[in-house]
Protein backbone atom coordinates (compact mmCIF):
# COMPACT_ATOMS: atom_id res chain seq x y z
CA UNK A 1 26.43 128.26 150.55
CA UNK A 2 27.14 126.06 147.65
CA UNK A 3 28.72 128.29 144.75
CA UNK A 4 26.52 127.81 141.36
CA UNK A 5 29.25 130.58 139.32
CA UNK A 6 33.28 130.33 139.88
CA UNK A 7 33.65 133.65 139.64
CA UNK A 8 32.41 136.95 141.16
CA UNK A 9 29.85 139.76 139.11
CA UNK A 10 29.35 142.97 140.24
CA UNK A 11 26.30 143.56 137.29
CA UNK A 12 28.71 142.40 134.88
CA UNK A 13 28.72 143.06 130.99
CA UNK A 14 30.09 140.30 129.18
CA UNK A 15 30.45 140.02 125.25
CA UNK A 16 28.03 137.57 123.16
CA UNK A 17 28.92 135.18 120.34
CA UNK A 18 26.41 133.17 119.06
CA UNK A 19 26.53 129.70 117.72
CA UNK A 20 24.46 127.21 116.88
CA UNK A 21 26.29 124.44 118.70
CA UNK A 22 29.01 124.36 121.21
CA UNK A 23 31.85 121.40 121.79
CA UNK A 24 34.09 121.79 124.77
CA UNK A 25 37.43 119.20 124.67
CA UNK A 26 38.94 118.61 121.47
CA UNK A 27 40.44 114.78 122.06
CA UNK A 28 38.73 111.79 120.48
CA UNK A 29 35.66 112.68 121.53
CA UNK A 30 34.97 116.15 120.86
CA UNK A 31 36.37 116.35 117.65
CA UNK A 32 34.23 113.49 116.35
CA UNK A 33 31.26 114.94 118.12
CA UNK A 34 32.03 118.21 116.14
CA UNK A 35 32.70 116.47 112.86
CA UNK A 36 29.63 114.88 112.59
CA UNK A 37 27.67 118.16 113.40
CA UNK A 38 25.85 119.30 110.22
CA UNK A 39 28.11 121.34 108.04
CA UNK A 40 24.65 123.73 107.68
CA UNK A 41 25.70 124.66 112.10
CA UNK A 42 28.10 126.94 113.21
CA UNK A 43 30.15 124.85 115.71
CA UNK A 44 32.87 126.67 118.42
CA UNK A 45 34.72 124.19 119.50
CA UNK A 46 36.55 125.46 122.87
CA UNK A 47 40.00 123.73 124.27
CA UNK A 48 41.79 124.36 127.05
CA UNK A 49 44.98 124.05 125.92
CA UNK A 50 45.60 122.54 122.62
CA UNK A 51 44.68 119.21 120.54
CA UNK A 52 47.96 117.24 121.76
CA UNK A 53 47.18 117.95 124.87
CA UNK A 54 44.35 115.97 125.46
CA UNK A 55 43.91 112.23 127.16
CA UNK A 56 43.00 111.06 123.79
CA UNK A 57 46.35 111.84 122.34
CA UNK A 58 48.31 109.76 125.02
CA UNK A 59 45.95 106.31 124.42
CA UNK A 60 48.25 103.66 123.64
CA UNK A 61 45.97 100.74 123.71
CA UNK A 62 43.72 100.77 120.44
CA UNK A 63 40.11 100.83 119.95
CA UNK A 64 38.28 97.28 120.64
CA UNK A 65 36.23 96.80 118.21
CA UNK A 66 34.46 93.45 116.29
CA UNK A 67 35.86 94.01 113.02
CA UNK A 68 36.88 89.72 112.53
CA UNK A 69 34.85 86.36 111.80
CA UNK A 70 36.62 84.79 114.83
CA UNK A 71 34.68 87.63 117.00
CA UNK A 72 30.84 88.10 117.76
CA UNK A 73 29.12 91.45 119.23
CA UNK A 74 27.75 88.58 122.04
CA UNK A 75 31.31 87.93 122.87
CA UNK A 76 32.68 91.61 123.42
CA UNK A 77 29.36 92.33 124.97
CA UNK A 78 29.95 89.47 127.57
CA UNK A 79 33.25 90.78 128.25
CA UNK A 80 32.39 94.33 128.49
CA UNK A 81 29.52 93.11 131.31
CA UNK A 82 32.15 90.71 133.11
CA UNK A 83 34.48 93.53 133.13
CA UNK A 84 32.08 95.86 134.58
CA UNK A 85 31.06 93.33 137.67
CA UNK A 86 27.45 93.63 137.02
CA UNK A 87 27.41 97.00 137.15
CA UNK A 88 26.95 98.08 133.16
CA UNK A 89 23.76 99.00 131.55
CA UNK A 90 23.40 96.34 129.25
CA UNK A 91 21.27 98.53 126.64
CA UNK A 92 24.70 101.05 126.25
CA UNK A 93 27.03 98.28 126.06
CA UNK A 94 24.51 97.09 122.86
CA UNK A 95 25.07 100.00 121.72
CA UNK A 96 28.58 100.71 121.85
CA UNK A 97 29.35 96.91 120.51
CA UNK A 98 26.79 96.77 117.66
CA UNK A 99 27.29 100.31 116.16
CA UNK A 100 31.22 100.41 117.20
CA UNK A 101 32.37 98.89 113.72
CA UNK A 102 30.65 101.42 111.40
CA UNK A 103 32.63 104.02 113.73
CA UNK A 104 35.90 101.47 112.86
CA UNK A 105 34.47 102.19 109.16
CA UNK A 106 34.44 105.82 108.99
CA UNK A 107 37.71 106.39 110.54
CA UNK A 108 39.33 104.56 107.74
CA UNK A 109 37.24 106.38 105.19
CA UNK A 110 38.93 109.14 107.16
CA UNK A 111 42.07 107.80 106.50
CA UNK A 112 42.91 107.44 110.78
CA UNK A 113 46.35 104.91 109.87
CA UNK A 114 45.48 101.39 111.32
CA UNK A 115 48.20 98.84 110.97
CA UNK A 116 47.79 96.67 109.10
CA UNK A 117 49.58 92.83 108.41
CA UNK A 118 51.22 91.67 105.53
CA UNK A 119 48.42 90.70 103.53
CA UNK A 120 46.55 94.29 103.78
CA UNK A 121 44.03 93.54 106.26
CA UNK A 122 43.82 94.89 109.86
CA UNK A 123 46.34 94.02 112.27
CA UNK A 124 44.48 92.94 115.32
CA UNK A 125 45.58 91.98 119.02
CA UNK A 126 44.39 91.12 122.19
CA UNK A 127 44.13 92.69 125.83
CA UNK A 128 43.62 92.21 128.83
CA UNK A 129 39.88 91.25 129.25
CA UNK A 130 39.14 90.40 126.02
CA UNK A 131 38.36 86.81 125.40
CA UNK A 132 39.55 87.29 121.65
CA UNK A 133 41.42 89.21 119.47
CA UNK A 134 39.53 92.36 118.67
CA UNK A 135 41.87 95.57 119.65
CA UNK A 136 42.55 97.74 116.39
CA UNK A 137 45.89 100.10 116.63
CA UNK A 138 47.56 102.55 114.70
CA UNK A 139 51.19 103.11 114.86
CA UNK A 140 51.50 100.02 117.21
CA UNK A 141 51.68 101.71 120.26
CA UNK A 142 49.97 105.67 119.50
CA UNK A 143 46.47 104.78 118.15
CA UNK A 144 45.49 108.35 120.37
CA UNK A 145 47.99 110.11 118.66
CA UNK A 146 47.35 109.23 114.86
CA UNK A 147 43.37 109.02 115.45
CA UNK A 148 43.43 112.30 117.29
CA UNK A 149 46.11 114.32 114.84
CA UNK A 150 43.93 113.07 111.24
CA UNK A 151 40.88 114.07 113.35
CA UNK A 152 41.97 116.82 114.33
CA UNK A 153 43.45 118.10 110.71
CA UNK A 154 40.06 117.26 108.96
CA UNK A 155 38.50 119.21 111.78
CA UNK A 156 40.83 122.48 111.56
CA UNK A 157 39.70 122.79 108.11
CA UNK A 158 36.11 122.33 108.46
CA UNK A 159 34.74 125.56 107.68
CA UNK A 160 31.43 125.48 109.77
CA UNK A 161 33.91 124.73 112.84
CA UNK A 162 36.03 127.40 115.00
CA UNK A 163 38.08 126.45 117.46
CA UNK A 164 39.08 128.88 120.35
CA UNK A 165 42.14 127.03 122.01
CA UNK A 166 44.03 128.34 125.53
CA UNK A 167 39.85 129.20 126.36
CA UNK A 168 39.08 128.29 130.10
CA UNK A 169 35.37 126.74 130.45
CA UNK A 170 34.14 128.41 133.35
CA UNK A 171 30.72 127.24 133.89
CA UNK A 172 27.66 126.59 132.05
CA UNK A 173 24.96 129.35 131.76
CA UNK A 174 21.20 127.61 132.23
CA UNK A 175 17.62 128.76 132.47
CA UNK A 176 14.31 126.94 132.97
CA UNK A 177 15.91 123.75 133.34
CA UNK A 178 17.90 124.03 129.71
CA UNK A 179 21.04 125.28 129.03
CA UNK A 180 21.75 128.62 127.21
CA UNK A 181 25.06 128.81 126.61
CA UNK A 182 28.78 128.46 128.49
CA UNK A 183 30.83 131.09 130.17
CA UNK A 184 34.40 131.40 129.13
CA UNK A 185 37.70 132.84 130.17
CA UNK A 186 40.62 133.43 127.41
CA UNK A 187 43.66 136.00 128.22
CA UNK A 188 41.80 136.62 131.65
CA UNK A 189 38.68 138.60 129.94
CA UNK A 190 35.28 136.87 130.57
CA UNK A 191 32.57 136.01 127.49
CA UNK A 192 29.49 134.10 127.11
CA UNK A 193 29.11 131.80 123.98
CA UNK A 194 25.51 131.68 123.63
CA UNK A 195 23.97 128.06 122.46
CA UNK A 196 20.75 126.09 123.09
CA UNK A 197 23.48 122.77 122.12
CA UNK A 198 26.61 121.82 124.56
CA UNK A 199 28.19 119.01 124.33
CA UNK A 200 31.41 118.64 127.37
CA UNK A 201 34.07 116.11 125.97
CA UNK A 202 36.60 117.50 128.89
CA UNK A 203 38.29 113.84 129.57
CA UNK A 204 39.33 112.71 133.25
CA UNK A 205 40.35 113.77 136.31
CA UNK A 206 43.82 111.68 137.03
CA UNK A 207 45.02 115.07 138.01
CA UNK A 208 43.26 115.05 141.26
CA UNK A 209 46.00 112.58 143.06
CA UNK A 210 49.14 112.45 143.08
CA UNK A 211 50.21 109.31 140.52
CA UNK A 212 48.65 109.88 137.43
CA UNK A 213 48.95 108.94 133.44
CA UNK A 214 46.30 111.50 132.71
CA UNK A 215 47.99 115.31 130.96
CA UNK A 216 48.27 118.64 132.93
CA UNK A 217 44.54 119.43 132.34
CA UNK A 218 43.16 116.59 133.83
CA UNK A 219 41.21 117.87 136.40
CA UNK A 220 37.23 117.25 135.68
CA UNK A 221 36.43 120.47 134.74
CA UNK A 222 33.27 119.63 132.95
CA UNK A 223 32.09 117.74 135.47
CA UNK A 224 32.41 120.33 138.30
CA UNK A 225 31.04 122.53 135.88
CA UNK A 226 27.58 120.26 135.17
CA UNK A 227 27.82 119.69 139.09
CA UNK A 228 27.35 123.86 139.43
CA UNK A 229 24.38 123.48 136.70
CA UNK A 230 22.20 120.82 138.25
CA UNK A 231 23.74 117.69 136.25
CA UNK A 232 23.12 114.35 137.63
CA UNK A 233 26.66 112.61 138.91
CA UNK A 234 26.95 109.25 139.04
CA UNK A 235 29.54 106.25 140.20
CA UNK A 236 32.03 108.52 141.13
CA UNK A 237 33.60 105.62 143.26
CA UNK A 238 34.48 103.52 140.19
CA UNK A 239 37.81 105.36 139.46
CA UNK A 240 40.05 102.86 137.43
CA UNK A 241 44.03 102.58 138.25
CA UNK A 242 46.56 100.91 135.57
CA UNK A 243 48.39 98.27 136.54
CA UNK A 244 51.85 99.43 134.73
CA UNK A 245 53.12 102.64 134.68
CA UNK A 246 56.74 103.11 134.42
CA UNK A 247 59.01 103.69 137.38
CA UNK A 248 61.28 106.11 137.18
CA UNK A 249 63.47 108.48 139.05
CA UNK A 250 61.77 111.61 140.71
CA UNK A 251 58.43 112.25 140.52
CA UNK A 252 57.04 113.53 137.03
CA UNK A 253 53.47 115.75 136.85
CA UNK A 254 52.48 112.56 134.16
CA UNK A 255 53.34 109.01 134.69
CA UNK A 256 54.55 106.96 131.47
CA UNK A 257 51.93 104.08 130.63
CA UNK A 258 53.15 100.42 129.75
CA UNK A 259 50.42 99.29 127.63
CA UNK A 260 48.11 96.67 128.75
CA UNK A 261 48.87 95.11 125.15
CA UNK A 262 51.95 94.44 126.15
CA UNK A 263 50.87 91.42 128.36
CA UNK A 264 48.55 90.81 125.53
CA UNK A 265 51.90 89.70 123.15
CA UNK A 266 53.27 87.70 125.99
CA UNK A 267 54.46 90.22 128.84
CA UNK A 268 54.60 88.10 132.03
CA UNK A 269 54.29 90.12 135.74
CA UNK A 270 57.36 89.04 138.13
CA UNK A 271 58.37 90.27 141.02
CA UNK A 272 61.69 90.74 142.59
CA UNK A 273 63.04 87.29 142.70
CA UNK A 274 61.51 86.33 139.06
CA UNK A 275 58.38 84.95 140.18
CA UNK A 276 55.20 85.15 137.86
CA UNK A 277 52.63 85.78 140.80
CA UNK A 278 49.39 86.33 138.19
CA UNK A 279 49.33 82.46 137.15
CA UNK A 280 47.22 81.28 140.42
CA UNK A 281 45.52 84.63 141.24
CA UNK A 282 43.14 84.72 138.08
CA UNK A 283 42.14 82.35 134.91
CA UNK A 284 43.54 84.86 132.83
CA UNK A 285 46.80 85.41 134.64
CA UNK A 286 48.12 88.24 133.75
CA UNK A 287 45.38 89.77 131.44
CA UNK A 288 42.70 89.34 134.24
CA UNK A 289 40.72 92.62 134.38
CA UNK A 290 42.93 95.82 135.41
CA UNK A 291 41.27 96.22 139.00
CA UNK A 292 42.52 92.66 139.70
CA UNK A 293 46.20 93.23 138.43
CA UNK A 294 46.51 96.14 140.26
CA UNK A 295 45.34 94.70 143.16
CA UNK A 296 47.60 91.75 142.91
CA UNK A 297 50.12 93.94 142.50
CA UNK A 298 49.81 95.97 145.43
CA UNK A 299 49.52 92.72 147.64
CA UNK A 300 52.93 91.13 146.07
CA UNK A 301 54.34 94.52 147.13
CA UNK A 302 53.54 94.74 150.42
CA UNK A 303 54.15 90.94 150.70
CA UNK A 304 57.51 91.45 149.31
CA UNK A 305 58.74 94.59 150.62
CA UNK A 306 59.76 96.11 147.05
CA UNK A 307 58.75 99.55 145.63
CA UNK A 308 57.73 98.06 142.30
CA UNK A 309 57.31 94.97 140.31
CA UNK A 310 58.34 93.88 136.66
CA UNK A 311 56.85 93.05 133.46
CA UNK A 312 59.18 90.00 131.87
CA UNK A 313 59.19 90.48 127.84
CA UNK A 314 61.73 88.01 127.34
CA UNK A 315 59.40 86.07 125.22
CA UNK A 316 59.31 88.74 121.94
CA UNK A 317 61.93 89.15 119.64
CA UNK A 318 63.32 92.32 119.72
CA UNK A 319 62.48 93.36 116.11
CA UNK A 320 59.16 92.74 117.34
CA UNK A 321 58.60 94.76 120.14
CA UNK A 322 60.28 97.93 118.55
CA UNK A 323 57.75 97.31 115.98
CA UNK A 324 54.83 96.87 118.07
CA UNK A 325 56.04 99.30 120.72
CA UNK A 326 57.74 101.63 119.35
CA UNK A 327 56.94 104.47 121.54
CA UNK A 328 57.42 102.17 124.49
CA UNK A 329 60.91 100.89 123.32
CA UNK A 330 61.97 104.32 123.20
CA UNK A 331 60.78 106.05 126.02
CA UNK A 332 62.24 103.17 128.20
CA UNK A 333 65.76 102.97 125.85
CA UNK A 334 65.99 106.86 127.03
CA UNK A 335 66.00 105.63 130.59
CA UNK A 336 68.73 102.64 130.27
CA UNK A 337 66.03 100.38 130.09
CA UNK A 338 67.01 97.92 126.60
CA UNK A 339 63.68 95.49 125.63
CA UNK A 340 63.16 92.87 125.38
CA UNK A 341 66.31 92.09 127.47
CA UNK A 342 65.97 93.91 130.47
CA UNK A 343 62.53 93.86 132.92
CA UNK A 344 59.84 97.02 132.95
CA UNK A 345 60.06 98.46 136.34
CA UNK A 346 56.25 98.97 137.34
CA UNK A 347 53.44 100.00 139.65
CA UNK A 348 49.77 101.16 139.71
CA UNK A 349 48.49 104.82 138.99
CA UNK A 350 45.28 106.28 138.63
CA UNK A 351 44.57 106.34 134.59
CA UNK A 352 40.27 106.55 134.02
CA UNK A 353 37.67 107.35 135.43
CA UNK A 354 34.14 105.31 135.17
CA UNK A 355 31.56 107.35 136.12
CA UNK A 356 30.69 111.20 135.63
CA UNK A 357 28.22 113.17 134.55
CA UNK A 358 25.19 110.87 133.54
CA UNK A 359 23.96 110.80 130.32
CA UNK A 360 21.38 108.92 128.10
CA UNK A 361 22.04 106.87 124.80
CA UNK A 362 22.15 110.11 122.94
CA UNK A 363 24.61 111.31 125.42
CA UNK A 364 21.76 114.19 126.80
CA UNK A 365 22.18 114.64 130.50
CA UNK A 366 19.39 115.83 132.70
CA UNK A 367 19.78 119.16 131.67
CA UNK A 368 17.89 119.84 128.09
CA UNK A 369 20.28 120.79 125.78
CA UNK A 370 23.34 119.65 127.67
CA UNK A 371 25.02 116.47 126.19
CA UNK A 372 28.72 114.62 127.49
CA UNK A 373 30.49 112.19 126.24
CA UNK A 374 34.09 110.59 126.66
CA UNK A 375 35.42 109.93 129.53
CA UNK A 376 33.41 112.84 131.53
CA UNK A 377 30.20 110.86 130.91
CA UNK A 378 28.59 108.27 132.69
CA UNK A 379 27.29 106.14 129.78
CA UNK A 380 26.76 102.99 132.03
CA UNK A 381 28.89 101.20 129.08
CA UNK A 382 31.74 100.53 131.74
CA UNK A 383 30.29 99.90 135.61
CA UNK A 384 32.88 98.72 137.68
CA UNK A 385 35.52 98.52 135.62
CA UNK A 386 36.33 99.34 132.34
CA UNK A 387 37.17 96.86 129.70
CA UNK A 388 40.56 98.02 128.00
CA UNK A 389 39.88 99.72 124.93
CA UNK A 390 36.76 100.26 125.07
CA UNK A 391 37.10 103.96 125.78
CA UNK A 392 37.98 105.29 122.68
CA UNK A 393 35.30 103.32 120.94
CA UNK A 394 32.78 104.68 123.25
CA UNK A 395 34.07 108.10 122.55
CA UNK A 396 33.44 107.09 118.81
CA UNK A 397 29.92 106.04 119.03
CA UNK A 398 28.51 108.36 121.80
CA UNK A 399 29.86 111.17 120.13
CA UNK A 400 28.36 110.47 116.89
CA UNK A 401 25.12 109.99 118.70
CA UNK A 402 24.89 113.51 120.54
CA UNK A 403 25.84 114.98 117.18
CA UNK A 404 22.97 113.30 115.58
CA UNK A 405 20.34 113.93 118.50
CA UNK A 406 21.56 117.46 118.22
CA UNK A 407 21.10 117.14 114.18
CA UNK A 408 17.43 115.66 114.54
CA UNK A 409 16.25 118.34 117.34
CA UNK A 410 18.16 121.53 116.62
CA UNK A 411 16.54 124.24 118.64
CA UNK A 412 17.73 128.03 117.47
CA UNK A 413 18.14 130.75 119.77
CA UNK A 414 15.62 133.05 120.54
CA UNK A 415 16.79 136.65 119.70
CA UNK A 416 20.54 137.62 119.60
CA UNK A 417 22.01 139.64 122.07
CA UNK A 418 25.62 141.44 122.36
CA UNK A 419 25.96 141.57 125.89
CA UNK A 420 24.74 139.30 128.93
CA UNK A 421 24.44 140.63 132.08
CA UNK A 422 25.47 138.66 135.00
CA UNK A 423 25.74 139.07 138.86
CA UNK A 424 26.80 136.99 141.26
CA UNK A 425 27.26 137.23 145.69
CA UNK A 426 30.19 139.18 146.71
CA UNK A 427 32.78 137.19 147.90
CA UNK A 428 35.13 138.33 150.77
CA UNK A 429 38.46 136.10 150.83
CA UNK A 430 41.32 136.49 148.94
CA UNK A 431 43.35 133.22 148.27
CA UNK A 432 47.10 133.77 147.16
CA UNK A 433 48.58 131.75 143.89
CA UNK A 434 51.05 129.86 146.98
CA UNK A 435 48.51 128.92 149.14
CA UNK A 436 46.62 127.84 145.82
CA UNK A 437 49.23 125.53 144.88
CA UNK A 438 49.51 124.34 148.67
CA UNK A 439 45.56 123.56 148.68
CA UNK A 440 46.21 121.55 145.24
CA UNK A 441 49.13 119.39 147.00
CA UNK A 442 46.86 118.57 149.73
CA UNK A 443 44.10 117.54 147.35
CA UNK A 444 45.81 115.51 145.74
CA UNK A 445 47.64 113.38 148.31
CA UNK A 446 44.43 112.94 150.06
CA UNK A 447 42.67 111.43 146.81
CA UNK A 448 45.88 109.41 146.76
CA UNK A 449 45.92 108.13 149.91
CA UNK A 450 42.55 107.92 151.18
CA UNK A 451 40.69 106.92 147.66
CA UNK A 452 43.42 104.83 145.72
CA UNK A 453 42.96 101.39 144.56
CA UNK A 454 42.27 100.39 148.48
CA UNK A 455 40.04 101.95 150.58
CA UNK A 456 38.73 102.33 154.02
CA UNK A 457 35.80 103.67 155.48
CA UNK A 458 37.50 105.99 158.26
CA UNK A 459 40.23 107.04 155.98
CA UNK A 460 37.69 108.00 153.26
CA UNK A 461 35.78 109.87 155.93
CA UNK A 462 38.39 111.73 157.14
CA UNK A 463 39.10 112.51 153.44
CA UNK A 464 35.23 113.96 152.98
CA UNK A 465 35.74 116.45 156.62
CA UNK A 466 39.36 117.47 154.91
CA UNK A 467 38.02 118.57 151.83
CA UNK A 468 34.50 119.67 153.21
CA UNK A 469 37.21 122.18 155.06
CA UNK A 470 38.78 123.40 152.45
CA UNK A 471 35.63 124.23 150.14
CA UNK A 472 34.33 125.99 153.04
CA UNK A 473 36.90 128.60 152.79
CA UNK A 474 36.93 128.70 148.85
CA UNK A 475 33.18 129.42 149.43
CA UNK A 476 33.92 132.59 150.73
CA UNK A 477 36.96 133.42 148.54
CA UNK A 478 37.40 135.47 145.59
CA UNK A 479 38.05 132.91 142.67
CA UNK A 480 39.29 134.75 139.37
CA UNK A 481 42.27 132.57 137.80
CA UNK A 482 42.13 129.41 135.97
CA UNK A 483 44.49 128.19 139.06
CA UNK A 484 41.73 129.07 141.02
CA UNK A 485 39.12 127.30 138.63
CA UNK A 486 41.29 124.35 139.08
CA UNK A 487 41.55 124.10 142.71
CA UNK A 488 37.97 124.52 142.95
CA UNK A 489 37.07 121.99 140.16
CA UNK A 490 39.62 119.48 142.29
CA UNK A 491 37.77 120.03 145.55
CA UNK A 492 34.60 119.29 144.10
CA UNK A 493 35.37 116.28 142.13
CA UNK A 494 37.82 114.79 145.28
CA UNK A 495 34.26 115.48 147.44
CA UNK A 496 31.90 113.62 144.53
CA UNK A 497 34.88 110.75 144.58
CA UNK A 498 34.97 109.99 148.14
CA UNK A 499 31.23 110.66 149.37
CA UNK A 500 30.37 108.30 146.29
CA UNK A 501 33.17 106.02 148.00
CA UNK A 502 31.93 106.33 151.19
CA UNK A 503 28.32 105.16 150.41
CA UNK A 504 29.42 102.19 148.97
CA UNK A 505 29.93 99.90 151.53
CA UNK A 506 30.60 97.00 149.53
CA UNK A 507 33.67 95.85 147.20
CA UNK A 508 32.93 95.95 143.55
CA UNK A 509 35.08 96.53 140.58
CA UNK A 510 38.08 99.19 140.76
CA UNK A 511 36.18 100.03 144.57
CA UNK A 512 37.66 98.41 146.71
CA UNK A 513 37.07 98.28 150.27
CA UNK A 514 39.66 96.85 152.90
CA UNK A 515 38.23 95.33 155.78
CA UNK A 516 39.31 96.90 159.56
């Protein structure tokens, strides 16, 4: 029986709050979502853990954006689409490009720190993808962190906004075919936060296998949870893996990122004997299109023998790169690796995901009253393959526009209860927190293994019987911890990953299929 609640009611009696709009993830793009929310609504805006502890806050890369006379919306728009391998709805990708610099606009009105060059104007660079210079970054290497911290400071003193942080989304409460509020867990007690307006802004998933660059959280929570409410998932398959993440010794819970901007000043791929081996695999060498370099990468590796490959920065002055890369130069100095001298030791690891939970150009979903946006939502801006930097831009824009849809059609509650009564099917099996954790290994190194940057149809069908297994027990079990939630949420997203994967029987983008 598929399970539409996580947890089990015996004619439960939860506590009511009422609000007049609801914003779940507090990265990029819930907290612009929420901040362009009329000041006249009541806004909770619910976190799992806290605001550094998002996706958003780790984004290196910058926000592309046309913001320069040597750049045209047709030109990003072509990339974005060439990116994407055909797979992009064109309208969204209009969208994102045209609208994208008044976002640009409103962050600095916001005072969000771009650098800037010596003559006061924007200091703009290139990545991988991009035909011109167009990605916008704020202290050189943390544009996440500095856009998400001044967003997040103007937010926390907002006075129609309240955030409830450490607050589990459990699921998301609907009736005739609209949504009515969410149900939430905080210090283990259960509540219902009563809205006719959700918008999920949960981020990624990276935490589903076993190499990741995505944070603790990173499981797809919202999307499970608009999977359980009758959301429309889509393109599942197209889950994106970076090219460089740092090597180092041990396994960590989060893999360190090497920029892709880093090729974009000059960083050159080698491999173990020195040889560039992106000049003849692409026209753009070594800022061809992510899926490519991490495909290329994987081949030279298995060609070669070697665990990992290197990234040559030779080519920059020191003073440079510590000014560029600050955060890079340091978290690599801390592990006796000196730049520009010495080589990046790197390899692929799962970093975004493309599809999700499908949504509109006013980021509504299926479900009336239920909007996503980030990286949870399917926009259709990045099919395939997404084009570097375009993710915090389309945080930007689609999270204006659900704020604005939800501005121009705000529906108030009908009556206001203080209690919601809820009941659910008993449920029989009790899971302990070890064999929890042991269910979340296996997850995870069957996502890795079986739906990585390579694929093959048997292994991804023995991948879809594994974890059709598994759910089959957590079915019947008692689910009641946010450990629990989390397994759960993994299962289902590893199941909408690889049955997406498995339908696909042709190569495309980041989904790639290895012939037998």
């Amino acid at each position: 029986m598929e399970r539409r609640f996580l947890p089990e009611f015996k004619n439960a009696k939860l506590d009511v709050f009422h609000y007049d709009a609801v914003v779940v993830g507090a990265g990029i793009a819930g907290l612009y979502a929420a901040l362009h929310i009329s000041p006249e609504y009541k806004v909770a805006v619910i976190a799992k853990a806290h605001i550094e502890d998002s996706n958003s806050y780790l984004a290196q890369g910058g926000i592309a954006a046309v913001t320069t006379r040597d750049d045209t919306y047709i030109a990003h728009i072509e990339d974005t689409l060439k990116a994407g391998a055909g797979l992009c709805d064109r309208k969204a990708v209009e969208v994102l490009v045209e609208e994208g610099p008044s976002d640009i606009e409103q962050l600095i009105k916001m005072a969000v720190p771009f650098d800037i060059n010596a003559d006061g104007d924007l200091l703009i660079t290139r990545e991988g993808g991009h035909t011109r210079r167009r990605i916008l970054h704020c202290g050189g290497d943390a544009t996440g962190r500095e856009t998400t911290k001044q967003l997040g400071m103007i937010a926390l003193q907002r006075e129609n906004l309240d955030f409830h942080f450490n607050t589990y989304l459990v699921d998301i409460l609907t009736e005739d075919e609209r949504v009515f509020g969410v149900l939430i867990m905080k210090d283990g007690v259960y509540s219902v936060i009563r809205s006719n307006h959700i918008i999920i802004a949960t981020g990624g998933i990276g935490q589903c296998y076993d190499y990741t660059t995505n944070p603790a959280g990173a499981v797809g929570d919202g999307i499970a949870a608009c999977h359980r409410a009758g959301a429309v998932i889509q393109d599942m398959e197209f889950v994106q893996f970076h090219p460089t993440t740092l090597i180092s010794e041990g396994k960590t819970e989060r893999l360190f990122l090497i920029s892709e901007a880093v090729r974009g000043e000059g960083g050159i791929l080698r491999n173990s004997k020195g040889e560039a081996f992106m000049k003849d695999k692409h026209e753009m060498a070594d800022l061809a299109p992510r899926d490519i370099v991490t495909r290329e990468i994987i081949k030279e590796l298995k060609r070669t023998g070697d665990e990992f490959a290197y990234l040559d920065c030779t080519s920059m002055k020191k003073e440079f790169f510590i000014s560029r890369f600050p955060t890079i130069y340091h978290e690599c100095l801390t592990r006796g690796i000196n730049i520009p001298d010495d080589f990046i030791p790197v390899r692929p690891a799962q970093h975004y995901l493309m599809g999700g939970v499908k949504t509109d150009l006013d980021g509504q979903t299926n479900i009336k009253g239920l909007y996503c946006c980030g990286e949870c939502a399917r926009t259709g801006i990045h099919g395939a393959n997404r084009l570097a930097s375009n993710s915090l831009l389309e945080c930007l824009v689609f999270g204006r526009r659900a704020a604005s849809h939800i501005n121009n059609n705000f529906t108030p509650p009908e009556g206001r209860k203080n209690h919601y009564k809820i009941n659910t099917p008993a449920y029989t099996i009790i899971i302990p927190d070890e064999e929890l954790k042991s269910y979340q290994r296996h997850i995870k190194h069957i996502l890795q293994s079986c739906a990585g940057a390579e694929r093959r149809i048997p292994e991804l069908k023995y991948a879809i019987d594994e974890l059709k297994g598994i759910k089959q027990v957590f079915d019947n079990g008692v689910i009641s911890t946010p450990m629990g939630f989390r397994v759960y949420n993994m299962l289902t997203i590893g199941l909408l990953i690889t049955e997406s994967a498995y339908n696909r029987r042709e190569s495309v983008g980041a989904h790639y299929i290895l012939e037998e």
